[in-house]
C-alpha atoms as a PDB file:
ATOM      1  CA  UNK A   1    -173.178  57.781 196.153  1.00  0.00           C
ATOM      2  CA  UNK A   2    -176.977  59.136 197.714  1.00  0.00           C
ATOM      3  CA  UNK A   3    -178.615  55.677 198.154  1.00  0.00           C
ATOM      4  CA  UNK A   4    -182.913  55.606 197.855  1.00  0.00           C
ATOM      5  CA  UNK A   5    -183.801  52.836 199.851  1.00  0.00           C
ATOM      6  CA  UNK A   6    -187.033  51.016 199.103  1.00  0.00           C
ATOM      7  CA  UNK A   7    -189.574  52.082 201.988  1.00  0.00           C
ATOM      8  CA  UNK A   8    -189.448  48.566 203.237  1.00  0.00           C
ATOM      9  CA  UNK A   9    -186.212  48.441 204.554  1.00  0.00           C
ATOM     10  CA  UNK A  10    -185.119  48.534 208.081  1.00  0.00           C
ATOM     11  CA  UNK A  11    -181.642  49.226 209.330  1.00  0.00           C
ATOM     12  CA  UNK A  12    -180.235  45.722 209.284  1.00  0.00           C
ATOM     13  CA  UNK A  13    -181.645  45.973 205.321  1.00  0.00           C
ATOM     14  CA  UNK A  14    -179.861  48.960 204.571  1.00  0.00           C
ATOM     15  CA  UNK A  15    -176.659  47.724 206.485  1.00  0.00           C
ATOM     16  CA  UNK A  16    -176.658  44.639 204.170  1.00  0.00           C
ATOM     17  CA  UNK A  17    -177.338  46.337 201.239  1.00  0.00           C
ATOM     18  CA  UNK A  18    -174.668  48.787 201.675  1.00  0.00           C
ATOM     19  CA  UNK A  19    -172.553  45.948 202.633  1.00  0.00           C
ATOM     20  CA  UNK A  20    -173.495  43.525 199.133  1.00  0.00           C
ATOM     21  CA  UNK A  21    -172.515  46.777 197.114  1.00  0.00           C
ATOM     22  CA  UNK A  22    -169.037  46.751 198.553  1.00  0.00           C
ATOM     23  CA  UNK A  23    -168.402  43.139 198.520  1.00  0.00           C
ATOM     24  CA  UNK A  24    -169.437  43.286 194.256  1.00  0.00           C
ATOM     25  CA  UNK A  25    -166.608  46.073 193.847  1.00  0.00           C
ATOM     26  CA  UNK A  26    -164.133  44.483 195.463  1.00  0.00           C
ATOM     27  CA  UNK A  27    -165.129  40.985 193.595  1.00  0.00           C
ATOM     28  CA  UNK A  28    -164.749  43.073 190.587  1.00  0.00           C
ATOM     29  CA  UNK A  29    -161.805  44.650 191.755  1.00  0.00           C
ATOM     30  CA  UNK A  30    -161.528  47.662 189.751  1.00  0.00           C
ATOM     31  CA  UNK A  31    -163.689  50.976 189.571  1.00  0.00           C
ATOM     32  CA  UNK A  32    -166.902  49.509 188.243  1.00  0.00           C
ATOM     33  CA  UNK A  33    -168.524  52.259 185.568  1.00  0.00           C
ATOM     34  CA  UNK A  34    -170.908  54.862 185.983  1.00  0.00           C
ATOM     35  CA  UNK A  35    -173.384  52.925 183.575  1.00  0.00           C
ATOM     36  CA  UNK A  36    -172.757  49.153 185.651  1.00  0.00           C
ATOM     37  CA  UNK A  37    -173.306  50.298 189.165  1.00  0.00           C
ATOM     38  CA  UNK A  38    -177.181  49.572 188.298  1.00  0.00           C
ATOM     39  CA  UNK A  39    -175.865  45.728 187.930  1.00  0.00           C
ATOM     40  CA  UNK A  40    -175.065  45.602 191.553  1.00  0.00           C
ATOM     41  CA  UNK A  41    -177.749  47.717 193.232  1.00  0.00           C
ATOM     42  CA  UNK A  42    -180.008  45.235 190.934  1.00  0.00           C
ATOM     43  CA  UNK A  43    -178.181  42.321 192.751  1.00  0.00           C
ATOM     44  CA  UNK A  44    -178.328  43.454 196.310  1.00  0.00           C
ATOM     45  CA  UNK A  45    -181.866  44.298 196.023  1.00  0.00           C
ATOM     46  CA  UNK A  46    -182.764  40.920 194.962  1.00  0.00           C
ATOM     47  CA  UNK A  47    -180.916  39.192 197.652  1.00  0.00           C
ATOM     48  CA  UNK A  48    -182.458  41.114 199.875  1.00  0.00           C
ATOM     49  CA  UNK A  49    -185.850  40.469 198.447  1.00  0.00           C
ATOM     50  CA  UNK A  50    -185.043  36.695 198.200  1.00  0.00           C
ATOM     51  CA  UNK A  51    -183.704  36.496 202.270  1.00  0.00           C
ATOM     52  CA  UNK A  52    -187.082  38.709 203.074  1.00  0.00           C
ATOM     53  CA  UNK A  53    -188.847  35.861 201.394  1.00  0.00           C
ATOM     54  CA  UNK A  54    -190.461  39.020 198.689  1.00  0.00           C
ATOM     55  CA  UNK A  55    -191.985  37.016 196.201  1.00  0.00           C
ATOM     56  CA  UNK A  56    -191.841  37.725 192.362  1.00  0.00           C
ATOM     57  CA  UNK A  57    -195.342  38.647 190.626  1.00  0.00           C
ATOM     58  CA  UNK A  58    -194.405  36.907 187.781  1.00  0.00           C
ATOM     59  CA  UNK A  59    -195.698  33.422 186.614  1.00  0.00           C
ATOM     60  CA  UNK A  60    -193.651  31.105 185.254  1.00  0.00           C
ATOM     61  CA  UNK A  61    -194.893  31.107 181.945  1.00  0.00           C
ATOM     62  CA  UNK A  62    -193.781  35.158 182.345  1.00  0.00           C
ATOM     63  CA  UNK A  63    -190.194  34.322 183.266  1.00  0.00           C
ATOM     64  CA  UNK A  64    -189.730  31.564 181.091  1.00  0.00           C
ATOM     65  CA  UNK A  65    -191.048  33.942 178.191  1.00  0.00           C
ATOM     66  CA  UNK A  66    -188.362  36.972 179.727  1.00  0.00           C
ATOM     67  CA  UNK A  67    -185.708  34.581 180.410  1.00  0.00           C
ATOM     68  CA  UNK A  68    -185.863  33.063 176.154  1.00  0.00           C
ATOM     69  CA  UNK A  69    -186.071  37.183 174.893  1.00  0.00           C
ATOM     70  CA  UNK A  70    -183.173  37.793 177.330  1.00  0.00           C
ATOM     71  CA  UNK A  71    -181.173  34.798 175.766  1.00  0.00           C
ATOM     72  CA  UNK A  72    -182.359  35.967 172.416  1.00  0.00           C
ATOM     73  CA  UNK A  73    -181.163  39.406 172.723  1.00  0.00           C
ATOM     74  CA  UNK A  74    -177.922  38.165 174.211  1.00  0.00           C
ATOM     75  CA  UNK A  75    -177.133  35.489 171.145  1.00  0.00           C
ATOM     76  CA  UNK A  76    -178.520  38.191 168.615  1.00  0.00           C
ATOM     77  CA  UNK A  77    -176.848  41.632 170.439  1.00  0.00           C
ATOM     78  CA  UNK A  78    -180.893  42.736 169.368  1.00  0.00           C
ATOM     79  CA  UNK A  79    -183.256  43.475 171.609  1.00  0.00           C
ATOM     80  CA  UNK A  80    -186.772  44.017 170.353  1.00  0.00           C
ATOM     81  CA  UNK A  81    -189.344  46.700 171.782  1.00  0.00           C
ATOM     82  CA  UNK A  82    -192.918  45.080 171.734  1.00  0.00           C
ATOM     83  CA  UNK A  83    -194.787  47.048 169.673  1.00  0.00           C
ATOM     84  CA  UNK A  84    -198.159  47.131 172.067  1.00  0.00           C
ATOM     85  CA  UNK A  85    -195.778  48.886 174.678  1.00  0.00           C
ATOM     86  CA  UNK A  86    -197.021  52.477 173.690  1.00  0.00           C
ATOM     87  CA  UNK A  87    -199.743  53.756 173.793  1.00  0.00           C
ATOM     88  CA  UNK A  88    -199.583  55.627 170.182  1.00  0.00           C
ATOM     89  CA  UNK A  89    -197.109  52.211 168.368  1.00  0.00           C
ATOM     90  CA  UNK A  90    -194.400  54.993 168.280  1.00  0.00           C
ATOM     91  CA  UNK A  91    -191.347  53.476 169.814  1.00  0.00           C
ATOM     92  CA  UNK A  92    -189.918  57.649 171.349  1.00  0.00           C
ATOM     93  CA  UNK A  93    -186.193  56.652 169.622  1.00  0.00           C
ATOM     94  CA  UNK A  94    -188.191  56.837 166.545  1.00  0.00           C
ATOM     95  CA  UNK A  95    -189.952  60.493 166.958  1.00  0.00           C
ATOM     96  CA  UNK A  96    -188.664  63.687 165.260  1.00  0.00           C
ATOM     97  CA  UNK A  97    -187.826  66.582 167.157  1.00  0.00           C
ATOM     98  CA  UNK A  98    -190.518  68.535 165.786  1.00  0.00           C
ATOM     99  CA  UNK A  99    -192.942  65.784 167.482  1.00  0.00           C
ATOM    100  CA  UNK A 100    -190.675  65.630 170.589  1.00  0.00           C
ATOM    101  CA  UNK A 101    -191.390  69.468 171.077  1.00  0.00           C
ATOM    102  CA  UNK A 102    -194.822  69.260 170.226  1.00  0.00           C
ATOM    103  CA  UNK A 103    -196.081  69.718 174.428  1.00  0.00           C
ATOM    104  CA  UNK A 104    -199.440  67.866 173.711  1.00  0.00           C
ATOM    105  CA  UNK A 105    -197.844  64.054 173.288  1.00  0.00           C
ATOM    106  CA  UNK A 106    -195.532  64.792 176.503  1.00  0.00           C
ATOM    107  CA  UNK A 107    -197.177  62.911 179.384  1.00  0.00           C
ATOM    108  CA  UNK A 108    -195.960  63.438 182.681  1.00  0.00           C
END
């Protein structure tokens, strides 16, 4: 697996990280998905973060408010797009093709 460390990271960072990423598949103890390897990069990275003393730019009120969607989601199996997330109100699962071709609303 080709690793992108953050910028930030020395050698003793990277050694750690490499090494958190093989102690969560052997915790798992099986061949942990394609799709759920993101779980434990997103894992490593934090502990990282949280031993480099990296503080979160997030207020409480913001976590509080992400941690009650998150629940939400989780107890509903819904998760709701905020509508003031684009820039148009058009969520792009809900775009035609025609609209996905059209090279003018494609913003790189």
């Amino acid at each position: 697996m080709n690793v992108t460390y953050p910028d930030n990271y020395d050698n003793r960072d990277k050694a750690m990280y490499d090494t958190l990423m093989l102690q969560g598949e052997a915790l798992v103890g099986k061949k942990i998905s394609r799709n759920d390897v993101f779980l434990l990069d997103l894992a490593a990275r934090a502990t990282i973060n949280k031993l480099k003393g990296v503080k979160c730019e997030l207020s409480e009120d913001e976590i509080a408010d992400l941690r009650a969607s998150h629940i939400k989601a989780m107890e509903t199996m819904v998760h709701e797009t905020p509508e003031d997330l684009y820039p148009e109100g058009q969520h792009p699962l809900q775009l035609n093709q025609e609209t996905v071709k059209n090279e003018d609303i494609v913003e790189v």
